[in-house]
PDB file of N, CA and C in Angstrom:
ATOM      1  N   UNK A   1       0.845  -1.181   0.000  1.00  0.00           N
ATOM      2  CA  UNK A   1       0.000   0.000   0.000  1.00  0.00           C
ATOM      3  C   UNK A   1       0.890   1.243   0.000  1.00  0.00           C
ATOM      4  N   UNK A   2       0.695   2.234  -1.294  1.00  0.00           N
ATOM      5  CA  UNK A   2       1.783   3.477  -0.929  1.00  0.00           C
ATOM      6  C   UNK A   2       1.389   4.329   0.229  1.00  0.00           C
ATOM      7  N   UNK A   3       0.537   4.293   0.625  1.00  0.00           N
ATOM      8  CA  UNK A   3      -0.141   4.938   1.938  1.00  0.00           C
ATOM      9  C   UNK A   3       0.973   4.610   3.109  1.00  0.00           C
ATOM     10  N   UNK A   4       1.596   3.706   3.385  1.00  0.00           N
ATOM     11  CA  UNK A   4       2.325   3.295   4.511  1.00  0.00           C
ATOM     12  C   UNK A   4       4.006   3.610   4.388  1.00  0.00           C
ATOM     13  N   UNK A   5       4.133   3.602   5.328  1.00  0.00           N
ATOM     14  CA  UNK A   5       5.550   3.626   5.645  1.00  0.00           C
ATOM     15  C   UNK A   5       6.859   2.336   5.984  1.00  0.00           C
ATOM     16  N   UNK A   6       7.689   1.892   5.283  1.00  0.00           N
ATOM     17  CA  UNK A   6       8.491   1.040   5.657  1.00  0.00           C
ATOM     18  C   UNK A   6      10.022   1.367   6.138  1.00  0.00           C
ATOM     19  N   UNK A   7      10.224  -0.104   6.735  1.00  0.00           N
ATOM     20  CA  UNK A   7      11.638   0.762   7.408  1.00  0.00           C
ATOM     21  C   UNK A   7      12.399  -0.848   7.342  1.00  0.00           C
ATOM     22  N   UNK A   8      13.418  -0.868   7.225  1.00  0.00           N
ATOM     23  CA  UNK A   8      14.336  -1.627   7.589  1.00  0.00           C
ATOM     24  C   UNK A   8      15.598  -0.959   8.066  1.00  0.00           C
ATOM     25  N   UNK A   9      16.479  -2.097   9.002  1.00  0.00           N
ATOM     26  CA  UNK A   9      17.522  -1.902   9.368  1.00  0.00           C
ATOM     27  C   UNK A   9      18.955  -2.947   9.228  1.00  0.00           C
ATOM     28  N   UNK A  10      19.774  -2.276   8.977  1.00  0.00           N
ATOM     29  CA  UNK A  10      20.989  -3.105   8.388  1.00  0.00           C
ATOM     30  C   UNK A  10      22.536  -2.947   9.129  1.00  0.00           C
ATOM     31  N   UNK A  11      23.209  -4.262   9.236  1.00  0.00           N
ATOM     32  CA  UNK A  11      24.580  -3.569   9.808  1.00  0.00           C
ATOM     33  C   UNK A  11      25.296  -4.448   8.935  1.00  0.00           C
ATOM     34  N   UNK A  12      26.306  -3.410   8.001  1.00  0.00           N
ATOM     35  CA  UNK A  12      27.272  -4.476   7.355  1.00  0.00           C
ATOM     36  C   UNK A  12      28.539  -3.958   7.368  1.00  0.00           C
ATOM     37  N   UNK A  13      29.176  -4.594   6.732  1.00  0.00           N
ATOM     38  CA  UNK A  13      30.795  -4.121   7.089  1.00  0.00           C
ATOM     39  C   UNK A  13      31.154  -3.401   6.005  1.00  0.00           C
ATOM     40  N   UNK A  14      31.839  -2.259   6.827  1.00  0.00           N
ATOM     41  CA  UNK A  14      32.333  -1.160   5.481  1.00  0.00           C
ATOM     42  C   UNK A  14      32.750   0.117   6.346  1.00  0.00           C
ATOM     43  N   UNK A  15      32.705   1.025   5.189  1.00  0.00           N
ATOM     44  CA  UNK A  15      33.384   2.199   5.552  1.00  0.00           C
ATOM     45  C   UNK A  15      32.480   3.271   5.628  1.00  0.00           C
ATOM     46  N   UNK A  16      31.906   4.344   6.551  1.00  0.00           N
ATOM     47  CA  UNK A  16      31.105   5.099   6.770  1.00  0.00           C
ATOM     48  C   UNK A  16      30.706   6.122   5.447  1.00  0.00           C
ATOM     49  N   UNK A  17      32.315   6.832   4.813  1.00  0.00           N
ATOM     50  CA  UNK A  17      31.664   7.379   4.243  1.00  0.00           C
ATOM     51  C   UNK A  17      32.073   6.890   2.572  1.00  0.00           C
ATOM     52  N   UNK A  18      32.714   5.615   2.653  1.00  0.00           N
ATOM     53  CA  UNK A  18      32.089   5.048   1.030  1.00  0.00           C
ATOM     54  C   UNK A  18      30.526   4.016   1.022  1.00  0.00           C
ATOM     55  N   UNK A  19      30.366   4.057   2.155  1.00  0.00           N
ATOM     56  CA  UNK A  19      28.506   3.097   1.785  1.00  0.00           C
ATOM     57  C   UNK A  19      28.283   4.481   1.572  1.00  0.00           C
ATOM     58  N   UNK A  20      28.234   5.879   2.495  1.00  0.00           N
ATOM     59  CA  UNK A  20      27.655   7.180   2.403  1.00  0.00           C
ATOM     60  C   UNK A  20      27.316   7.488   0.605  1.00  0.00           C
ATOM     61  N   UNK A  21      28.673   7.288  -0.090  1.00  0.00           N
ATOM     62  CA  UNK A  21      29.031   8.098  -1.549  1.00  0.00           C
ATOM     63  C   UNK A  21      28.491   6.716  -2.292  1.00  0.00           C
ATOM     64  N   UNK A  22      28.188   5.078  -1.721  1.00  0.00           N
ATOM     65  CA  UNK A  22      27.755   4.370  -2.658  1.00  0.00           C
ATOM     66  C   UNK A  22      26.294   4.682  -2.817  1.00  0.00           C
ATOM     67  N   UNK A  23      25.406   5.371  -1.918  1.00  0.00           N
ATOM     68  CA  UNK A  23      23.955   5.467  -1.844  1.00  0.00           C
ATOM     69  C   UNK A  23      23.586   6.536  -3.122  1.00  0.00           C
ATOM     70  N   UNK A  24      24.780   7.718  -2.785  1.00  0.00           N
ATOM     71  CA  UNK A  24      24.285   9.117  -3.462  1.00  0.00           C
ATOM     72  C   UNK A  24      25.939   9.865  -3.922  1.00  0.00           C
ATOM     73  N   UNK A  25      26.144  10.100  -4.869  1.00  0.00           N
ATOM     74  CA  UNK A  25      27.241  10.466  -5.702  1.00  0.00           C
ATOM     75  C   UNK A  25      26.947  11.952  -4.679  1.00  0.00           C
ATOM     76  N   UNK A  26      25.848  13.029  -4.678  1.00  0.00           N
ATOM     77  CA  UNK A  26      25.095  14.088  -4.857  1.00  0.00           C
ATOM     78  C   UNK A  26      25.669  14.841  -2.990  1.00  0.00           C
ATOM     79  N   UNK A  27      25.949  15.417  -3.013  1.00  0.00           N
ATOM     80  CA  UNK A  27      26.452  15.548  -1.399  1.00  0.00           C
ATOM     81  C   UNK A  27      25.065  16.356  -0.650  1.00  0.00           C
ATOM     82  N   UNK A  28      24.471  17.319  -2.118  1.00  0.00           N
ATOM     83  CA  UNK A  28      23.176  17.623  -1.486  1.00  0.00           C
ATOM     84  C   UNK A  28      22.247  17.047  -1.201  1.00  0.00           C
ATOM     85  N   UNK A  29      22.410  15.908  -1.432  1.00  0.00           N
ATOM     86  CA  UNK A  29      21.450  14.841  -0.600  1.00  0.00           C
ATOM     87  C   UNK A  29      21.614  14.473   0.883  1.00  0.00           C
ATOM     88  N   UNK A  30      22.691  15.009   1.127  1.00  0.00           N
ATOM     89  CA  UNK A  30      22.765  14.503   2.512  1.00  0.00           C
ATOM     90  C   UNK A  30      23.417  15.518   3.359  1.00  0.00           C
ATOM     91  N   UNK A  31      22.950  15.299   4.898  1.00  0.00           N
ATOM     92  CA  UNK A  31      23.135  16.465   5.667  1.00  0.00           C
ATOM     93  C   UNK A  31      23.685  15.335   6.722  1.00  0.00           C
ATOM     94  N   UNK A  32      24.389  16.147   8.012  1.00  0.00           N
ATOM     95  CA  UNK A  32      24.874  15.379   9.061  1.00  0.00           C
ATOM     96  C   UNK A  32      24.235  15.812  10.365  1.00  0.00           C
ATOM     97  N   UNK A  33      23.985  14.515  11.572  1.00  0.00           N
ATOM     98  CA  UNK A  33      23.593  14.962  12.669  1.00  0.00           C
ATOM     99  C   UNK A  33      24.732  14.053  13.227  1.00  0.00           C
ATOM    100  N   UNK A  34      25.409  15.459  14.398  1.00  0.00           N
ATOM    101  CA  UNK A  34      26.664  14.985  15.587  1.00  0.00           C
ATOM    102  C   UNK A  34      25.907  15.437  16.599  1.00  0.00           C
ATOM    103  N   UNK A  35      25.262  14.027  17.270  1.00  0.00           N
ATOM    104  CA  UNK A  35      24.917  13.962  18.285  1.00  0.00           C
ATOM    105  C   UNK A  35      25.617  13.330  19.707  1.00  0.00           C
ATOM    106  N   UNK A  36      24.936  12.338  19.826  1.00  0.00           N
ATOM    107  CA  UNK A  36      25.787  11.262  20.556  1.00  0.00           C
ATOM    108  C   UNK A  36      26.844  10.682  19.506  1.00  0.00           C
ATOM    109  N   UNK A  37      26.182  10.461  18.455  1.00  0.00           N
ATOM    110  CA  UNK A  37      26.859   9.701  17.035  1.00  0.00           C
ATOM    111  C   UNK A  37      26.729  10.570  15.857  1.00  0.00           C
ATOM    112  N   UNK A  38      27.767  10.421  15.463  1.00  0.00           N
ATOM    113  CA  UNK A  38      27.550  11.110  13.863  1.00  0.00           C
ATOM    114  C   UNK A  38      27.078  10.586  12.809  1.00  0.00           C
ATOM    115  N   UNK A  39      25.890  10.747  12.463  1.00  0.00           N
ATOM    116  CA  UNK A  39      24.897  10.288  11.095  1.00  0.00           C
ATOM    117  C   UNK A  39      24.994  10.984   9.817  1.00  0.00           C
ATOM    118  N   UNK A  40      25.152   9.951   8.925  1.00  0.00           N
ATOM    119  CA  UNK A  40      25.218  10.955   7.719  1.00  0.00           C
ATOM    120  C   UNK A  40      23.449  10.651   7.532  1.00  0.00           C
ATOM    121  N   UNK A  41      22.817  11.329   6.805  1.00  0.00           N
ATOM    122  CA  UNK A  41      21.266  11.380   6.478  1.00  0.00           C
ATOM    123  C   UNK A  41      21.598  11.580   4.448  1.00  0.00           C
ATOM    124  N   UNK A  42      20.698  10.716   4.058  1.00  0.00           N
ATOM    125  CA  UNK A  42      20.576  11.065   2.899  1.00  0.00           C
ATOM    126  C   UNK A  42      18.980  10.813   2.744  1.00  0.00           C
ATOM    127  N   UNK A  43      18.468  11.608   1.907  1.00  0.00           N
ATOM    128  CA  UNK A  43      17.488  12.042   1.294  1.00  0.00           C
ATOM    129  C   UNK A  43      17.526  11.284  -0.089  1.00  0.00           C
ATOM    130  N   UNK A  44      16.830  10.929  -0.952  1.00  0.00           N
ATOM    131  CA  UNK A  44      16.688  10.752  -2.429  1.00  0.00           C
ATOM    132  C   UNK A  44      15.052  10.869  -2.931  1.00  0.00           C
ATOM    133  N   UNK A  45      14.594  11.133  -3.979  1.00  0.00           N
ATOM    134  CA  UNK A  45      13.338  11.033  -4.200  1.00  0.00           C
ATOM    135  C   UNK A  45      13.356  10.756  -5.592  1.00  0.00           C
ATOM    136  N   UNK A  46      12.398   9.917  -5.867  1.00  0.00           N
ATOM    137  CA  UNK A  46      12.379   8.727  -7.155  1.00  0.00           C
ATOM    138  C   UNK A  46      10.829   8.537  -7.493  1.00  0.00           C
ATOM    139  N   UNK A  47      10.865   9.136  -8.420  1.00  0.00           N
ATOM    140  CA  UNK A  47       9.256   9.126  -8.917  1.00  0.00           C
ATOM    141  C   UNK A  47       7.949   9.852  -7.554  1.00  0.00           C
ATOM    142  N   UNK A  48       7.590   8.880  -7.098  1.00  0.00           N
ATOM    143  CA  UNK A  48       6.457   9.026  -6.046  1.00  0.00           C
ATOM    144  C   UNK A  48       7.057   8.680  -4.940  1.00  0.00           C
ATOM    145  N   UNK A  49       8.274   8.140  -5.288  1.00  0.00           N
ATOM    146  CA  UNK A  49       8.969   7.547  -3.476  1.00  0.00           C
ATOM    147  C   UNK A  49      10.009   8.183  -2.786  1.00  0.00           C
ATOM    148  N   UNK A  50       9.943   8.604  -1.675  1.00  0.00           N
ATOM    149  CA  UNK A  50      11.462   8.659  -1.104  1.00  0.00           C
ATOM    150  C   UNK A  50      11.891   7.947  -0.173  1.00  0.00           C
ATOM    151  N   UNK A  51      12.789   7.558  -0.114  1.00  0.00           N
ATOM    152  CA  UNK A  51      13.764   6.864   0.785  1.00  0.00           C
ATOM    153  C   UNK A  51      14.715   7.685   1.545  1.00  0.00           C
ATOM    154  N   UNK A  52      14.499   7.295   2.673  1.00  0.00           N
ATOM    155  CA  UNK A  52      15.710   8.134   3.645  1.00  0.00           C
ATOM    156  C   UNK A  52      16.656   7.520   4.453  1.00  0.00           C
ATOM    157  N   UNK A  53      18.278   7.369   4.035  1.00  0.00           N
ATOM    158  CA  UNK A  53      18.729   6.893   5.164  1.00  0.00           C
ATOM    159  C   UNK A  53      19.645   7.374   6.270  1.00  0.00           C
ATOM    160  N   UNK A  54      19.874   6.659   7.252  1.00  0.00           N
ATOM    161  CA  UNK A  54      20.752   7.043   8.185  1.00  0.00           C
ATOM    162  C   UNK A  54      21.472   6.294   8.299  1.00  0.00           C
ATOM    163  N   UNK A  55      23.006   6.270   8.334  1.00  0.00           N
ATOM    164  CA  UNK A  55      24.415   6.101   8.554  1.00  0.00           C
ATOM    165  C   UNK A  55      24.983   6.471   9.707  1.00  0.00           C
ATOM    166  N   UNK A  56      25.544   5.443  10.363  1.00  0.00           N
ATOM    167  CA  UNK A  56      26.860   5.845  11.254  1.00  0.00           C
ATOM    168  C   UNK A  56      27.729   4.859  11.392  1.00  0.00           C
ATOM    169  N   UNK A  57      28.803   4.938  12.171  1.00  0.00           N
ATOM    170  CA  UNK A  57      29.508   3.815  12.394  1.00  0.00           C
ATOM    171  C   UNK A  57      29.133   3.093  13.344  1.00  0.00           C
ATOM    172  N   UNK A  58      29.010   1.798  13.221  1.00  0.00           N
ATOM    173  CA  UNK A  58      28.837   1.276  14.479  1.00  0.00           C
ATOM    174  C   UNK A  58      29.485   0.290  15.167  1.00  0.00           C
ATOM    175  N   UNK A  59      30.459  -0.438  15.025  1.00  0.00           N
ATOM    176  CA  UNK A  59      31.230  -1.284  15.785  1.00  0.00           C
ATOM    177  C   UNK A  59      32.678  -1.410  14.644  1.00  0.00           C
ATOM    178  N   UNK A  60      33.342  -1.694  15.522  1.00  0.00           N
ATOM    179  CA  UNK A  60      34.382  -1.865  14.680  1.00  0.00           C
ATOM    180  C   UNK A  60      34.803  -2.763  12.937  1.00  0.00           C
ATOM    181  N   UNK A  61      34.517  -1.669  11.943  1.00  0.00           N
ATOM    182  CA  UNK A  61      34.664  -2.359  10.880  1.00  0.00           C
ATOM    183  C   UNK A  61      33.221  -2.566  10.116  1.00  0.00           C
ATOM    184  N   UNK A  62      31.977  -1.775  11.087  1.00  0.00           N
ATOM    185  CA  UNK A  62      30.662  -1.626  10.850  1.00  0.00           C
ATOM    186  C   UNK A  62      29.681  -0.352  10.662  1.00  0.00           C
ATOM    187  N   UNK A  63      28.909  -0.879   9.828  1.00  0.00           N
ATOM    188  CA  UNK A  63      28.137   0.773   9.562  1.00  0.00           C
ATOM    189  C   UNK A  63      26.201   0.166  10.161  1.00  0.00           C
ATOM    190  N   UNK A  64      25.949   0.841  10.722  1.00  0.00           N
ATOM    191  CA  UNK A  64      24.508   0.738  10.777  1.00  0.00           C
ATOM    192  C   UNK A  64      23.393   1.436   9.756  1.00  0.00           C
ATOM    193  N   UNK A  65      22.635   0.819   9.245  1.00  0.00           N
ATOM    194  CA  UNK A  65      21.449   1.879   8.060  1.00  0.00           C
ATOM    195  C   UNK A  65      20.367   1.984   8.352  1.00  0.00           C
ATOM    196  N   UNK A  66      19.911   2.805   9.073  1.00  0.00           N
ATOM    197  CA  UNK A  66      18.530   2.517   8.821  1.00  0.00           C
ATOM    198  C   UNK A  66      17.897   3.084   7.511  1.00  0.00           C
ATOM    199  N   UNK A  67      16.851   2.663   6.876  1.00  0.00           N
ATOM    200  CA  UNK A  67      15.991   3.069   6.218  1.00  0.00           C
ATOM    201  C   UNK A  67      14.746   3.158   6.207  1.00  0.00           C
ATOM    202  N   UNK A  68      13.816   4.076   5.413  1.00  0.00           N
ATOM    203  CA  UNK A  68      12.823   4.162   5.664  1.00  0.00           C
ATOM    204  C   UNK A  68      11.995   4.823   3.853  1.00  0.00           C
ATOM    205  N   UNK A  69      11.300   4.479   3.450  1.00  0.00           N
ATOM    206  CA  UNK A  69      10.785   4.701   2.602  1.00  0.00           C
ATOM    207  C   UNK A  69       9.452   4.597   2.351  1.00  0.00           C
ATOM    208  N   UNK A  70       8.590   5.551   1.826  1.00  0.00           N
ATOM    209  CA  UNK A  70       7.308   6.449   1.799  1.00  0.00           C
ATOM    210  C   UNK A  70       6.888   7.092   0.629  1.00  0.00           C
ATOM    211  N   UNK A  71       5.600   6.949   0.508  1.00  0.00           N
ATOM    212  CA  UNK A  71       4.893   8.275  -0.708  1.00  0.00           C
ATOM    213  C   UNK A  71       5.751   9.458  -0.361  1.00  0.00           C
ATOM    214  N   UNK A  72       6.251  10.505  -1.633  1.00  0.00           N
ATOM    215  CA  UNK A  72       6.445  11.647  -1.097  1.00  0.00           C
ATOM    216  C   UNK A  72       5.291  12.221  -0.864  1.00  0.00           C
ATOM    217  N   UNK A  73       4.157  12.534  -1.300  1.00  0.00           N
ATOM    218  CA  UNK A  73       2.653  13.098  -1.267  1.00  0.00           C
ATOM    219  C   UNK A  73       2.092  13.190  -0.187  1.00  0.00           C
ATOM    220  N   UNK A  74       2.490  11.883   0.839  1.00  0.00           N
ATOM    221  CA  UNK A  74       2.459  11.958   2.093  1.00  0.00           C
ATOM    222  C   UNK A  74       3.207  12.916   3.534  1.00  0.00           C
ATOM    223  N   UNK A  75       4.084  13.413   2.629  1.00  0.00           N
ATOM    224  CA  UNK A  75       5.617  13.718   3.736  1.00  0.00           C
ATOM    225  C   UNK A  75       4.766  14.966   4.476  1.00  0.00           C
ATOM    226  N   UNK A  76       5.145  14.540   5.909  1.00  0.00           N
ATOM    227  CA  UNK A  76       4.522  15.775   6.700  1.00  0.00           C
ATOM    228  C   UNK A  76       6.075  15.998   7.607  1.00  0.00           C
ATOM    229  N   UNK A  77       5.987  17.477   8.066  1.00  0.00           N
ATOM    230  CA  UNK A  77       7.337  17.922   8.627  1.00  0.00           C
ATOM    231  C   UNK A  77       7.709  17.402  10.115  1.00  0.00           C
ATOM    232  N   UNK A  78       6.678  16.373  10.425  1.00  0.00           N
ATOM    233  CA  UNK A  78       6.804  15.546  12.027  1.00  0.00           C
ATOM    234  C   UNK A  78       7.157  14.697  12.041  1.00  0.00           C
ATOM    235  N   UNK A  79       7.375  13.830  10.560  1.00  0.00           N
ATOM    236  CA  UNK A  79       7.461  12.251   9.871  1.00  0.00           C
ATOM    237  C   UNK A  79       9.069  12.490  10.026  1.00  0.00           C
ATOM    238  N   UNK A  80       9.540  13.995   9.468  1.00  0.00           N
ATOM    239  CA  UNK A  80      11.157  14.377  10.095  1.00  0.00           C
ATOM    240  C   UNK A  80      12.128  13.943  11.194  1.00  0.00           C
ATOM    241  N   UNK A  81      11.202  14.204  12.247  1.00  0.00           N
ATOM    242  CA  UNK A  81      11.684  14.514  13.732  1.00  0.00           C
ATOM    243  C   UNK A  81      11.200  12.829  13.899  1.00  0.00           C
ATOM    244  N   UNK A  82      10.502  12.569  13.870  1.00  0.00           N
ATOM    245  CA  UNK A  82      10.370  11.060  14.171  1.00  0.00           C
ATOM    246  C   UNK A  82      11.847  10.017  13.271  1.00  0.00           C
ATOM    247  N   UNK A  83      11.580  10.334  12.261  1.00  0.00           N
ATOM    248  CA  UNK A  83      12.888   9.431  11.769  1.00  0.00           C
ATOM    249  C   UNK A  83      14.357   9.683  12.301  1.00  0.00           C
ATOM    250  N   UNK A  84      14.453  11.067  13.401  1.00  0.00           N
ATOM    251  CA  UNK A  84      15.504  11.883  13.501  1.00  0.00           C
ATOM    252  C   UNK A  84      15.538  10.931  14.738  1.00  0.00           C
ATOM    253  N   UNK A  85      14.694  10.824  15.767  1.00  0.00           N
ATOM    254  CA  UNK A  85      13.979  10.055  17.352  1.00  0.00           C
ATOM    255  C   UNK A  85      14.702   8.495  16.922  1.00  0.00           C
ATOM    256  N   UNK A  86      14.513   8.669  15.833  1.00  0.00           N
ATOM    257  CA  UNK A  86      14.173   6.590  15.785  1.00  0.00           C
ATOM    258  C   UNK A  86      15.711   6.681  15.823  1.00  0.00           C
ATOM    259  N   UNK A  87      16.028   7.206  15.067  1.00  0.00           N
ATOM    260  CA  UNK A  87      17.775   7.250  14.545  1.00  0.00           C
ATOM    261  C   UNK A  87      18.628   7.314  16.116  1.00  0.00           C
ATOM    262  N   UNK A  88      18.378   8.532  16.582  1.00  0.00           N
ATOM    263  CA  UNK A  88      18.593   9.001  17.887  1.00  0.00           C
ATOM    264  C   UNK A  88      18.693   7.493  18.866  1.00  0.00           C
ATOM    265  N   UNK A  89      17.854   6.994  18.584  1.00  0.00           N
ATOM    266  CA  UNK A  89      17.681   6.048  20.281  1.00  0.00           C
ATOM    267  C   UNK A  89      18.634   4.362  19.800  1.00  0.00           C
ATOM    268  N   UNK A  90      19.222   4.869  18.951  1.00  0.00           N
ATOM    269  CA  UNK A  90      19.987   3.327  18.404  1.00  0.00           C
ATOM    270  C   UNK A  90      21.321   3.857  19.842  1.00  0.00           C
ATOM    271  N   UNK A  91      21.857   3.004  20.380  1.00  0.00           N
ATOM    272  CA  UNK A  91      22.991   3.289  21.013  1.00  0.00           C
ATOM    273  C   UNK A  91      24.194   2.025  20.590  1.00  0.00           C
TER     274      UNK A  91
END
């Protein structure tokens, strides 16, 4: 249903910021949050869909991804801060 929202999560082995440059050549696709952890965020939008992910490092020799992908038609500016929350509470 494009109405809904999906998400998966991934940890594979690599380098933070070549999975970063394998997602998106485009640097304006992506912005950084240095929080507890440093996330790269990329943005992309593809027809009716976007996909958003988040990057960081996470264990030695590891990157964590989350993703999440959605109607853009849908995108409301709270759907933001929630993917920002979800990202946030990985430790």
């Amino acid at each position: 249903n494009r109405d809904n929202i999906y998400g998966n999560i991934s940890i594979v082995n690599g380098d933070l910021n070549d999975l970063t440059k394998n997602i998106t050549k485009d640097n304006d696709n992506t912005r950084t949050i240095d929080e507890d952890y440093k996330w790269n965020v990329i943005t992309l939008n593809e027809d009716e869909e976007t996909n958003k992910y988040y990057l960081r490092n996470y264990s030695e020799g590891k990157v964590l991804i989350l993703k999440f992908s959605y109607n853009r038609g849908k995108e409301k500016n709270s759907i933001k801060v929630v993917f920002d929350n979800i990202a946030m509470s990985f430790k």
